[in-house]
Every structure is written in structure tokens, then in C-alpha cells.
PDB file of N, CA and C in Angstrom:
ATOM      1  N   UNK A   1       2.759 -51.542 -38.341  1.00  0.00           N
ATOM      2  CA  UNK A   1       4.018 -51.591 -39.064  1.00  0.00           C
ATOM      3  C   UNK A   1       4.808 -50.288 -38.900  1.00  0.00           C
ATOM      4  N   UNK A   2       4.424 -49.254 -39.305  1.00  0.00           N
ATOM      5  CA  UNK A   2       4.847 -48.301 -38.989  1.00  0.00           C
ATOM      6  C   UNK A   2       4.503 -47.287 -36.992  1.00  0.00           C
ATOM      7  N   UNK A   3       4.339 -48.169 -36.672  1.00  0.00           N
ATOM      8  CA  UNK A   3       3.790 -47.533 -35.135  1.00  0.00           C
ATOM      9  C   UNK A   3       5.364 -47.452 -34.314  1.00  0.00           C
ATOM     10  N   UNK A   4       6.809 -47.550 -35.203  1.00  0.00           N
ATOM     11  CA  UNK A   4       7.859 -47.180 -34.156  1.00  0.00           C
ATOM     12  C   UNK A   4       8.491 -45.723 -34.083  1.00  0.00           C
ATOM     13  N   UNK A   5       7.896 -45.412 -34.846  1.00  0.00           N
ATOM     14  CA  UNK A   5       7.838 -43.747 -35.244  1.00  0.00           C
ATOM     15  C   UNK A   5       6.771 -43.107 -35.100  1.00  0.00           C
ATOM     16  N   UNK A   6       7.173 -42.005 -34.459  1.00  0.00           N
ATOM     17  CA  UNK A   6       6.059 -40.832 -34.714  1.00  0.00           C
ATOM     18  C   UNK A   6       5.690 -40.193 -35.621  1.00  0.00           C
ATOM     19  N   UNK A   7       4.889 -40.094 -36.618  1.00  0.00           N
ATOM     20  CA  UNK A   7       4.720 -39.388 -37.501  1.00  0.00           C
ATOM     21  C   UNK A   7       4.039 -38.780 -37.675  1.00  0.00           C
ATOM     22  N   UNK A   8       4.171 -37.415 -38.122  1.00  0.00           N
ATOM     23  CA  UNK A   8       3.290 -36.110 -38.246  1.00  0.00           C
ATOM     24  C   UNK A   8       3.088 -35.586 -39.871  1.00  0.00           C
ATOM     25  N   UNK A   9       2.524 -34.837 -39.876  1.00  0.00           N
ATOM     26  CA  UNK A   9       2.420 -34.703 -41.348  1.00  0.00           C
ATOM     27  C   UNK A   9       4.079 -34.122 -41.883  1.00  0.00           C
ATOM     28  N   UNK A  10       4.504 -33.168 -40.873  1.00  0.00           N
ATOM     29  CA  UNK A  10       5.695 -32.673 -41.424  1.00  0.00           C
ATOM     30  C   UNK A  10       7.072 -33.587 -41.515  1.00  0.00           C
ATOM     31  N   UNK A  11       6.705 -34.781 -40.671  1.00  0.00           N
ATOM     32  CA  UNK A  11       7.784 -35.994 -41.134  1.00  0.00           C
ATOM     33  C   UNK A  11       7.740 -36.614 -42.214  1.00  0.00           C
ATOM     34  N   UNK A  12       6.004 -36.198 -42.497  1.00  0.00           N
ATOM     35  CA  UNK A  12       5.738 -37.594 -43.908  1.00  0.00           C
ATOM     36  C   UNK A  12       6.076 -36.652 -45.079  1.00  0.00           C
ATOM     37  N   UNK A  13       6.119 -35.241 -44.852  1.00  0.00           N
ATOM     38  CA  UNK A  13       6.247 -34.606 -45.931  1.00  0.00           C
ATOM     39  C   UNK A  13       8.010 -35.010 -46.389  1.00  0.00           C
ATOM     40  N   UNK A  14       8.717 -34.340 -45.326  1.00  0.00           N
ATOM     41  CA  UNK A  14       9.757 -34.429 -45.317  1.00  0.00           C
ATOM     42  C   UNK A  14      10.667 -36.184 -46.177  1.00  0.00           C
ATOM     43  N   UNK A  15       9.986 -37.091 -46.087  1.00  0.00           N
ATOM     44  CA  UNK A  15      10.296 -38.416 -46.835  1.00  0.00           C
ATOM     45  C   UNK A  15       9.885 -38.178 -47.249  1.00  0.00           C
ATOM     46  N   UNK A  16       8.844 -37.532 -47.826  1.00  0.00           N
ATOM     47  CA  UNK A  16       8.340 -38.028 -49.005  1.00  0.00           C
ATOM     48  C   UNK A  16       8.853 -37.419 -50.247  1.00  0.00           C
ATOM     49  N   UNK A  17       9.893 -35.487 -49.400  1.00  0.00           N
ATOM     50  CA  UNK A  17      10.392 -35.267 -50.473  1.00  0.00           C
ATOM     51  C   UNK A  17      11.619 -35.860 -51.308  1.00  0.00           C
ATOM     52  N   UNK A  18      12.311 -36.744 -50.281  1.00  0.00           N
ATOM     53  CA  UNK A  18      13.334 -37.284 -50.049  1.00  0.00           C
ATOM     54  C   UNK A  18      13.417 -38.235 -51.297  1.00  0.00           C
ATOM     55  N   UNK A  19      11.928 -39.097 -51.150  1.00  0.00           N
ATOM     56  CA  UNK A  19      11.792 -40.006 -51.817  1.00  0.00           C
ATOM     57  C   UNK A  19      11.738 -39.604 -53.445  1.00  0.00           C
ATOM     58  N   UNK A  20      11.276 -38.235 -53.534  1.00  0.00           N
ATOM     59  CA  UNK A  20      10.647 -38.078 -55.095  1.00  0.00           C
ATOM     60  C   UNK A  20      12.299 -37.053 -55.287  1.00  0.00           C
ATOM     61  N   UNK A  21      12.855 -36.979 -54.852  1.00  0.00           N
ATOM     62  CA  UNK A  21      14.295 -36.599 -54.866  1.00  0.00           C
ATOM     63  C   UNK A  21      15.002 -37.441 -55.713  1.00  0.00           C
ATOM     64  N   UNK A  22      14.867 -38.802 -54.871  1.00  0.00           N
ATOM     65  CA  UNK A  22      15.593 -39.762 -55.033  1.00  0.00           C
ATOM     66  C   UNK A  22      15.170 -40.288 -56.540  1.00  0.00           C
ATOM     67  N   UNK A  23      13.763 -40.591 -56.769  1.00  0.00           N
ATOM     68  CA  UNK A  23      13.355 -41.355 -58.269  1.00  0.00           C
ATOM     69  C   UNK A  23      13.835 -40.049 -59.230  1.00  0.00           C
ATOM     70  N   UNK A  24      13.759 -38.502 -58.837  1.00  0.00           N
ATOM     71  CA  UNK A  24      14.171 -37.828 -60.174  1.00  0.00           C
ATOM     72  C   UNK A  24      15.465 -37.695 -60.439  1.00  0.00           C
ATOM     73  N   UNK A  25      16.165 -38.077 -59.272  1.00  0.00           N
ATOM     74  CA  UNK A  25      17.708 -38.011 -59.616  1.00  0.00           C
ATOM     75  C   UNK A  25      18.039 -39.164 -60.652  1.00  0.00           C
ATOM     76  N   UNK A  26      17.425 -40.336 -60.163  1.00  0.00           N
ATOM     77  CA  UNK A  26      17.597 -41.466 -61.086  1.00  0.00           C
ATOM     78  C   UNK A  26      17.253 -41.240 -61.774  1.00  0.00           C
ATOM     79  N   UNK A  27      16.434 -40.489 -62.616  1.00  0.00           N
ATOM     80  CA  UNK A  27      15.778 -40.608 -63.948  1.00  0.00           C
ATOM     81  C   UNK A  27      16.951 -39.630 -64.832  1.00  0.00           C
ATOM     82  N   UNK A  28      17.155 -38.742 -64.132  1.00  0.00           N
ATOM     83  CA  UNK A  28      18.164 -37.616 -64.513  1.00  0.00           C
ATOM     84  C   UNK A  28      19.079 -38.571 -64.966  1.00  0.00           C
ATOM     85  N   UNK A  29      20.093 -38.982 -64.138  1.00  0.00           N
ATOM     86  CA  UNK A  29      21.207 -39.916 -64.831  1.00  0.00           C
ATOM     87  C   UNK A  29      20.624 -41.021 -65.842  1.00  0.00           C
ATOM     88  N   UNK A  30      19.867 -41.136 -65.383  1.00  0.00           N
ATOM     89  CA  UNK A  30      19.502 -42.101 -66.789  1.00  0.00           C
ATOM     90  C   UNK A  30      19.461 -41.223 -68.402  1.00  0.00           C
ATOM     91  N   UNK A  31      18.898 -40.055 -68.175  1.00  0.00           N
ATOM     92  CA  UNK A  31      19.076 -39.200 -69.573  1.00  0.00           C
ATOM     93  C   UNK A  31      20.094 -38.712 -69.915  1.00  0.00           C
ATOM     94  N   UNK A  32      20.708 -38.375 -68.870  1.00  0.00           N
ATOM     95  CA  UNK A  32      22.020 -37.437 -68.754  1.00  0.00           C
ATOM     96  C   UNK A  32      23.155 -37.989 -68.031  1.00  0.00           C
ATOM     97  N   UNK A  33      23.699 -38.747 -68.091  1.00  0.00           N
ATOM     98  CA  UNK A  33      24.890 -39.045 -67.504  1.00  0.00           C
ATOM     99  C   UNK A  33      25.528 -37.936 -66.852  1.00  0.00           C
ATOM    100  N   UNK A  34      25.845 -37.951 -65.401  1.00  0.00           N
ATOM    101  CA  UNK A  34      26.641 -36.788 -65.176  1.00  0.00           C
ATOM    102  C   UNK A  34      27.921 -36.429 -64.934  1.00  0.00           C
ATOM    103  N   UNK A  35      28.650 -35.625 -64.711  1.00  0.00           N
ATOM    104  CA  UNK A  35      30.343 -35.580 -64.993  1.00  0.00           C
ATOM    105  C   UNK A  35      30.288 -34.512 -63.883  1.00  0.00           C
ATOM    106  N   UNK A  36      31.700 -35.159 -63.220  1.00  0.00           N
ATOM    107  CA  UNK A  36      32.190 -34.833 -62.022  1.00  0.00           C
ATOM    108  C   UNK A  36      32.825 -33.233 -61.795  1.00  0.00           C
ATOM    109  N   UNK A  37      32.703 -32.587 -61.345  1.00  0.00           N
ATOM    110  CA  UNK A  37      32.884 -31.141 -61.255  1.00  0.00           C
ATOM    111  C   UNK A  37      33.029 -30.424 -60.123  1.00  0.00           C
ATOM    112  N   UNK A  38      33.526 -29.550 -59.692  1.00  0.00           N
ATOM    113  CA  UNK A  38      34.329 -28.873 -58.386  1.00  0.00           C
ATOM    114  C   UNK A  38      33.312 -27.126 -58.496  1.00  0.00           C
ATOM    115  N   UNK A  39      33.131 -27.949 -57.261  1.00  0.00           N
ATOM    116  CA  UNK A  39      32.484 -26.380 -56.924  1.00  0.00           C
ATOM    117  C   UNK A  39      33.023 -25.973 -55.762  1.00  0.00           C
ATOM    118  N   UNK A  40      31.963 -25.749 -55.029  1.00  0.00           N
ATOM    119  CA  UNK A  40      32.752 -24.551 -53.291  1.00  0.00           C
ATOM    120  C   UNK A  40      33.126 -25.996 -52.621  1.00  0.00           C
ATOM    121  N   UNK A  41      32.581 -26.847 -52.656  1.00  0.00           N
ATOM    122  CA  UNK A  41      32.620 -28.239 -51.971  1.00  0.00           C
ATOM    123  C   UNK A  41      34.708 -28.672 -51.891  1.00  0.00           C
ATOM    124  N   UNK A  42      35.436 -28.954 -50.791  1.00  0.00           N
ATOM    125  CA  UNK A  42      36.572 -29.188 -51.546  1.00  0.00           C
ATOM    126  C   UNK A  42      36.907 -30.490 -52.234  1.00  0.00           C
ATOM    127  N   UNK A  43      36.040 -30.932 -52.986  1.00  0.00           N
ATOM    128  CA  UNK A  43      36.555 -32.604 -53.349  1.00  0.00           C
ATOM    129  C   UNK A  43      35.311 -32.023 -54.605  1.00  0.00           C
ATOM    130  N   UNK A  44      35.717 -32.783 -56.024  1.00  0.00           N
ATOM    131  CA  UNK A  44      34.911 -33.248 -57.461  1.00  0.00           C
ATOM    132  C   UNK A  44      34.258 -34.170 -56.875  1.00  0.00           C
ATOM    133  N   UNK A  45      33.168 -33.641 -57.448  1.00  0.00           N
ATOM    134  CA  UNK A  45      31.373 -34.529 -57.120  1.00  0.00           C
ATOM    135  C   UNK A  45      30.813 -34.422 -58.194  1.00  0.00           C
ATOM    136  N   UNK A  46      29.921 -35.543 -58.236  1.00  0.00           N
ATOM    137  CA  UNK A  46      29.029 -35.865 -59.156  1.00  0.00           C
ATOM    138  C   UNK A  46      27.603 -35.173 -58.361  1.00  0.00           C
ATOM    139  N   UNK A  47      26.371 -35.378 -59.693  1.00  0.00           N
ATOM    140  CA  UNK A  47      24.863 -35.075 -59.080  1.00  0.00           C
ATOM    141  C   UNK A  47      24.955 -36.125 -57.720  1.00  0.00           C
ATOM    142  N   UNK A  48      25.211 -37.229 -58.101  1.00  0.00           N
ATOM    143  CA  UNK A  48      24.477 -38.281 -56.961  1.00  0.00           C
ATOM    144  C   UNK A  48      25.167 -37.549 -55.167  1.00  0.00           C
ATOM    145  N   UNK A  49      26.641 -37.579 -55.552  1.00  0.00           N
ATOM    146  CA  UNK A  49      27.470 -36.809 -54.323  1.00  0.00           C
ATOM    147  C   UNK A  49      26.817 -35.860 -53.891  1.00  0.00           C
ATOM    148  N   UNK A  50      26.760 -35.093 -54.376  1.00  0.00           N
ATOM    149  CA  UNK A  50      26.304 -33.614 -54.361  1.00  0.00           C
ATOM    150  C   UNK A  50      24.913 -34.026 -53.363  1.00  0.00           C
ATOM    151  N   UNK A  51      24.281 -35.142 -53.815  1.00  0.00           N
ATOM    152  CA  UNK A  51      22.696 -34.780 -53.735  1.00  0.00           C
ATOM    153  C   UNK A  51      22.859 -35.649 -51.916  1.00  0.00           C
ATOM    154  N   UNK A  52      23.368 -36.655 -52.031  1.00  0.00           N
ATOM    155  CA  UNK A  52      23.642 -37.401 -50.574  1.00  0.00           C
ATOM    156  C   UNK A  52      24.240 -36.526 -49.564  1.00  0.00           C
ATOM    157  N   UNK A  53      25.613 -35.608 -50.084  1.00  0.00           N
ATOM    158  CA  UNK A  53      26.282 -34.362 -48.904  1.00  0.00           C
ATOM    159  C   UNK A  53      24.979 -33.438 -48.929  1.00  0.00           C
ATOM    160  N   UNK A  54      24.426 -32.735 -49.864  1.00  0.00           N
ATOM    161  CA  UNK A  54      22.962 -32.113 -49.186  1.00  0.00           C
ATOM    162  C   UNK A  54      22.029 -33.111 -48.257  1.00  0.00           C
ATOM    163  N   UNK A  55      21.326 -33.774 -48.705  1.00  0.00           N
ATOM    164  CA  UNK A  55      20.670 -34.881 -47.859  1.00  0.00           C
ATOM    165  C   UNK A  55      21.513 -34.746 -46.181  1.00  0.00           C
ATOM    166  N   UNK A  56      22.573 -35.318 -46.235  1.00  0.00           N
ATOM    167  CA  UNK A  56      23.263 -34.971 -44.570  1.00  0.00           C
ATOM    168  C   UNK A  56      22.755 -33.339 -44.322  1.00  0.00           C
ATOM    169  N   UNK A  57      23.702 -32.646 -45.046  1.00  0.00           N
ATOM    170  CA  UNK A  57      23.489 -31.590 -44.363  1.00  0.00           C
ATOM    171  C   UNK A  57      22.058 -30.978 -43.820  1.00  0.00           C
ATOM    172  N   UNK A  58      20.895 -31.517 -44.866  1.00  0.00           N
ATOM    173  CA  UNK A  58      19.389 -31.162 -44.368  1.00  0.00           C
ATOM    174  C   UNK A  58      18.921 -31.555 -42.911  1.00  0.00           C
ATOM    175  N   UNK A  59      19.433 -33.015 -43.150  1.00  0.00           N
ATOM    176  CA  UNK A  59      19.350 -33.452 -42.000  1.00  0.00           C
ATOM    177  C   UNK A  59      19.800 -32.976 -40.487  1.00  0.00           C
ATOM    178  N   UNK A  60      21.325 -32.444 -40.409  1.00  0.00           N
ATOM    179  CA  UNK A  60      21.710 -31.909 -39.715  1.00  0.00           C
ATOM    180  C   UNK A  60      21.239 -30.209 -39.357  1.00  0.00           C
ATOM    181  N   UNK A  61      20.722 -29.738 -40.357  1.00  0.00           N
ATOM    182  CA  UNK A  61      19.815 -28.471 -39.905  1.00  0.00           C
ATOM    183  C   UNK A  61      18.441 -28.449 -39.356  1.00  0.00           C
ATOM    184  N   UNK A  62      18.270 -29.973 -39.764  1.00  0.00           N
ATOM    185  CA  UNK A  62      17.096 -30.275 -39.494  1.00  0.00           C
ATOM    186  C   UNK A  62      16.996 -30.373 -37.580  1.00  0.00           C
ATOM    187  N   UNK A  63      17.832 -31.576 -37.725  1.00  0.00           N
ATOM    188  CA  UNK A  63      18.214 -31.591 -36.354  1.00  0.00           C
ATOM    189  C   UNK A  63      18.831 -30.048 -34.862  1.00  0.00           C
ATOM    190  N   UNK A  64      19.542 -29.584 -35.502  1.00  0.00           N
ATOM    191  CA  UNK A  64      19.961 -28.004 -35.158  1.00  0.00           C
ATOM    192  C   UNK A  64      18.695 -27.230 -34.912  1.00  0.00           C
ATOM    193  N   UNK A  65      17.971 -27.230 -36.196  1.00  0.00           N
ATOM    194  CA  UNK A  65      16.301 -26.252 -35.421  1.00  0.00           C
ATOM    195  C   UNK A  65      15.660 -27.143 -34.329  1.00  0.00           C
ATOM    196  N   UNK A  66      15.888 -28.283 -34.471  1.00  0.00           N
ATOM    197  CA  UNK A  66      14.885 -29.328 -33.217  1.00  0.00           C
ATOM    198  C   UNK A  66      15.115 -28.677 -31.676  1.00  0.00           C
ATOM    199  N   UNK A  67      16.948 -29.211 -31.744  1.00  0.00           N
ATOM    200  CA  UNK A  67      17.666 -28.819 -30.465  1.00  0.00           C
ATOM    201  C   UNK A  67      17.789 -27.220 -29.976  1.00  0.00           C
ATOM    202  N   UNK A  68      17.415 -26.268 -31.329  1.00  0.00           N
ATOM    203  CA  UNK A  68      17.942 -24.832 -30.680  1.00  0.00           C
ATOM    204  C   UNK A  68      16.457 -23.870 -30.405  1.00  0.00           C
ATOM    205  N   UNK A  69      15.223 -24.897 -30.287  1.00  0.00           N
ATOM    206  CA  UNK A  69      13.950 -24.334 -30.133  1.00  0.00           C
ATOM    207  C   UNK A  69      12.954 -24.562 -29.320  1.00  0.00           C
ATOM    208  N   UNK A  70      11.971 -24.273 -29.040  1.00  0.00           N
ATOM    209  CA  UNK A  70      11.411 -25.011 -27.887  1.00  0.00           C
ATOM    210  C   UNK A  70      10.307 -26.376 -28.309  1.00  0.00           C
ATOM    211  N   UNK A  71       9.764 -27.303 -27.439  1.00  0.00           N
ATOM    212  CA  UNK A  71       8.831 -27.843 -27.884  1.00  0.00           C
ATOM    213  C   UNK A  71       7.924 -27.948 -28.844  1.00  0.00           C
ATOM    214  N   UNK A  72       6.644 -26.993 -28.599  1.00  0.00           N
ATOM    215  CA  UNK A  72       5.972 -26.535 -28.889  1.00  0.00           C
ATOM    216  C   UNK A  72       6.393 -25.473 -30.350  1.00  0.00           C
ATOM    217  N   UNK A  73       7.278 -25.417 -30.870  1.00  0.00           N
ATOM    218  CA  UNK A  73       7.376 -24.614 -31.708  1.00  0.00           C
ATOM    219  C   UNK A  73       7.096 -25.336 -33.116  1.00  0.00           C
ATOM    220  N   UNK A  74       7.241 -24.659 -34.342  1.00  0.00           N
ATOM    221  CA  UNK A  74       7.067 -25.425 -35.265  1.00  0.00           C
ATOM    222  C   UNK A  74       8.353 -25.694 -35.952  1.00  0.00           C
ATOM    223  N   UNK A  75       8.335 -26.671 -36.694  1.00  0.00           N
ATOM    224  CA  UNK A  75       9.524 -26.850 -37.770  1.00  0.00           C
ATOM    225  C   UNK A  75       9.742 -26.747 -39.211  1.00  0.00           C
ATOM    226  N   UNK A  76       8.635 -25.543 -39.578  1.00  0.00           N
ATOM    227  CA  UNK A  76       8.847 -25.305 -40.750  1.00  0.00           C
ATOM    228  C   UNK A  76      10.222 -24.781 -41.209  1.00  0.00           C
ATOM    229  N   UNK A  77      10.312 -23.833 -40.079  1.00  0.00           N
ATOM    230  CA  UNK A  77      11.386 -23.164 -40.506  1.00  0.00           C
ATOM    231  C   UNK A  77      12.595 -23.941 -41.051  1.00  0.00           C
ATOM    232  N   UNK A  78      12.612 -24.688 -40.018  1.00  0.00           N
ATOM    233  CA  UNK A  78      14.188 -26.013 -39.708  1.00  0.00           C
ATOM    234  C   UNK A  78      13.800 -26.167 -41.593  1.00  0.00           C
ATOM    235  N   UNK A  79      12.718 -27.267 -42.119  1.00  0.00           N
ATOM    236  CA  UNK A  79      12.225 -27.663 -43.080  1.00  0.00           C
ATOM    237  C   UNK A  79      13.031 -26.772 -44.473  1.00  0.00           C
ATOM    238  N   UNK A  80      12.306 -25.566 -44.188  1.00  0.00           N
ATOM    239  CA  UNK A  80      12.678 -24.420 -45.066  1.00  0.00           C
ATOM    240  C   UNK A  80      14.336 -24.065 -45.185  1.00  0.00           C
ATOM    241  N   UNK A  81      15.141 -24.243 -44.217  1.00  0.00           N
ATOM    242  CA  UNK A  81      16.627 -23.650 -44.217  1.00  0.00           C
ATOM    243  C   UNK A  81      17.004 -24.878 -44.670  1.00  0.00           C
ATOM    244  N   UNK A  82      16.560 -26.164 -44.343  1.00  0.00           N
ATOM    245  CA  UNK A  82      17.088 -27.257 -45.312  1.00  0.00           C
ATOM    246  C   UNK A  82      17.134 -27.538 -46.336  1.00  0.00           C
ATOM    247  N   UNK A  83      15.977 -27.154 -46.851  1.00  0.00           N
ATOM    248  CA  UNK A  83      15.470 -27.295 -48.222  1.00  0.00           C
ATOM    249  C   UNK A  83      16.748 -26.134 -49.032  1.00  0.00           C
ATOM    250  N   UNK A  84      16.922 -24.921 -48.532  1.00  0.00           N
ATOM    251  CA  UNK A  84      17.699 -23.604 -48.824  1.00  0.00           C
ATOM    252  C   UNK A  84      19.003 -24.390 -48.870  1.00  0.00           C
ATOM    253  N   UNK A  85      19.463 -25.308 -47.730  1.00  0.00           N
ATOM    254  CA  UNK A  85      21.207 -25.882 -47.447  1.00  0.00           C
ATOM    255  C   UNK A  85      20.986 -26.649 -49.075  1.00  0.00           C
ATOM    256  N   UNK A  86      20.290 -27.639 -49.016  1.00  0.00           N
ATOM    257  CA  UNK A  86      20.317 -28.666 -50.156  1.00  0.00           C
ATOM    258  C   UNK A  86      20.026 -27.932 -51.390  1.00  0.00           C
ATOM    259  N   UNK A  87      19.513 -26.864 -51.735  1.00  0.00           N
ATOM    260  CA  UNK A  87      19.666 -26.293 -53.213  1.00  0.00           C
ATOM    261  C   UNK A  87      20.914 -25.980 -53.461  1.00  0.00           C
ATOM    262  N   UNK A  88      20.987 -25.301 -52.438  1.00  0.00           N
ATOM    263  CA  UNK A  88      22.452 -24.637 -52.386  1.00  0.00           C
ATOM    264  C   UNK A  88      24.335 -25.434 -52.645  1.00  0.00           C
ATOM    265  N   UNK A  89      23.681 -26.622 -52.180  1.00  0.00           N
ATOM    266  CA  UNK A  89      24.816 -27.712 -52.099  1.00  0.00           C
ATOM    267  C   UNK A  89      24.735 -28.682 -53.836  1.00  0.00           C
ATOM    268  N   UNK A  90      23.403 -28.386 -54.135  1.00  0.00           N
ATOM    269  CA  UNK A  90      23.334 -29.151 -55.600  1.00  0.00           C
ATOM    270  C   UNK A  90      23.621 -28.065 -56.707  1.00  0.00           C
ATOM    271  N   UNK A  91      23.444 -26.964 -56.032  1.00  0.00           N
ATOM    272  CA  UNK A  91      23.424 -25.689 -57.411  1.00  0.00           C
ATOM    273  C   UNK A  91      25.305 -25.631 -57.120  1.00  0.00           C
ATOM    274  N   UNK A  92      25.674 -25.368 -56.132  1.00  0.00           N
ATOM    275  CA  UNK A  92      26.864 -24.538 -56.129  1.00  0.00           C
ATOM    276  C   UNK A  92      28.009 -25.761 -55.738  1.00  0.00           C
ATOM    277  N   UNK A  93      27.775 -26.692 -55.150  1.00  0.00           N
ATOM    278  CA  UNK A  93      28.802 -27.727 -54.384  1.00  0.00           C
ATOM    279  C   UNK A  93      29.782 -27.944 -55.297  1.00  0.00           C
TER     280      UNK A  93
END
């Protein structure tokens, strides 16, 4: 079922944070309703906004360390500057 992907531990990590992202955001709005607010981002966003434009952007750094490194290298780093883009985009966006 899953044999069309490659998966390594650092892919499964990577969904899996995605995933427990995703159930605490929901739980969040469920306690807290959230209200739309302007940060560095130029457009008013909500948590959910906020949390999907991080999500891209992880992705896209993610992708950026793939292409600007060699094979053999690792991708924590990529991992780590994403994780850094997406705080950054939910704390400050």
C-alpha cells in the first residue's frame, strides 16, 4: 500500500509532524476560536492561514535543502530551517 514512496525515517517523521500539527490546531479552535490578525504577512490571517502558508513554506525549504546539497548528505538541517520558517510564520505572520 504504501510501496509508491520511499520512506525513510526522516519522511515519516516529517508527516507525522504534520499530522499532530494538524489534530492540535483543531483542537485549538475548538477551545479558542481564533480572530484574524495582521502580522509581517501582507494579508489578515487566521491560526488555520497562518498554519497552511507555513506548511508551504516548510515544504519549499524543504525542497531548497534537497536541490542545493549533495546526495548523500543529510536533511536534518533542511528539517530544522523548516521547522524555524513555520514557527516563525505562526508566531509573527
Amino acid at each position: 500500500m504504501l510501496t509508491w514512496m520511499y520512506w525513510t525515517p526522516e519522511v515519516a517523521i516529517f508527516f507525522a509532524c504534520v499530522v499532530v500539527m494538524l489534530a492540535g490546531m483543531t483542537v485549538w479552535e475548538w477551545r479558542a476560536p481564533t480572530v484574524e490578525r495582521k502580522g509581517f504577512l501582507p494579508i489578515s490571517t487566521t491560526r488555520g492561514d497562518r498554519l497552511f502558508i507555513g506548511l508551504l513554506a516548510a515544504a519549499y525549504v524543504n525542497l531548497g535543502w534537497l536541490a542545493l546539497t549533495s546526495e548523500g548528505a543529510s536533511i536534518w538541517p533542511g528539517f530544522a530551517a523548516s521547522v524555524v520558517v513555520l514557527l516563525l510564520v505562526m508566531w509573527k505572520g
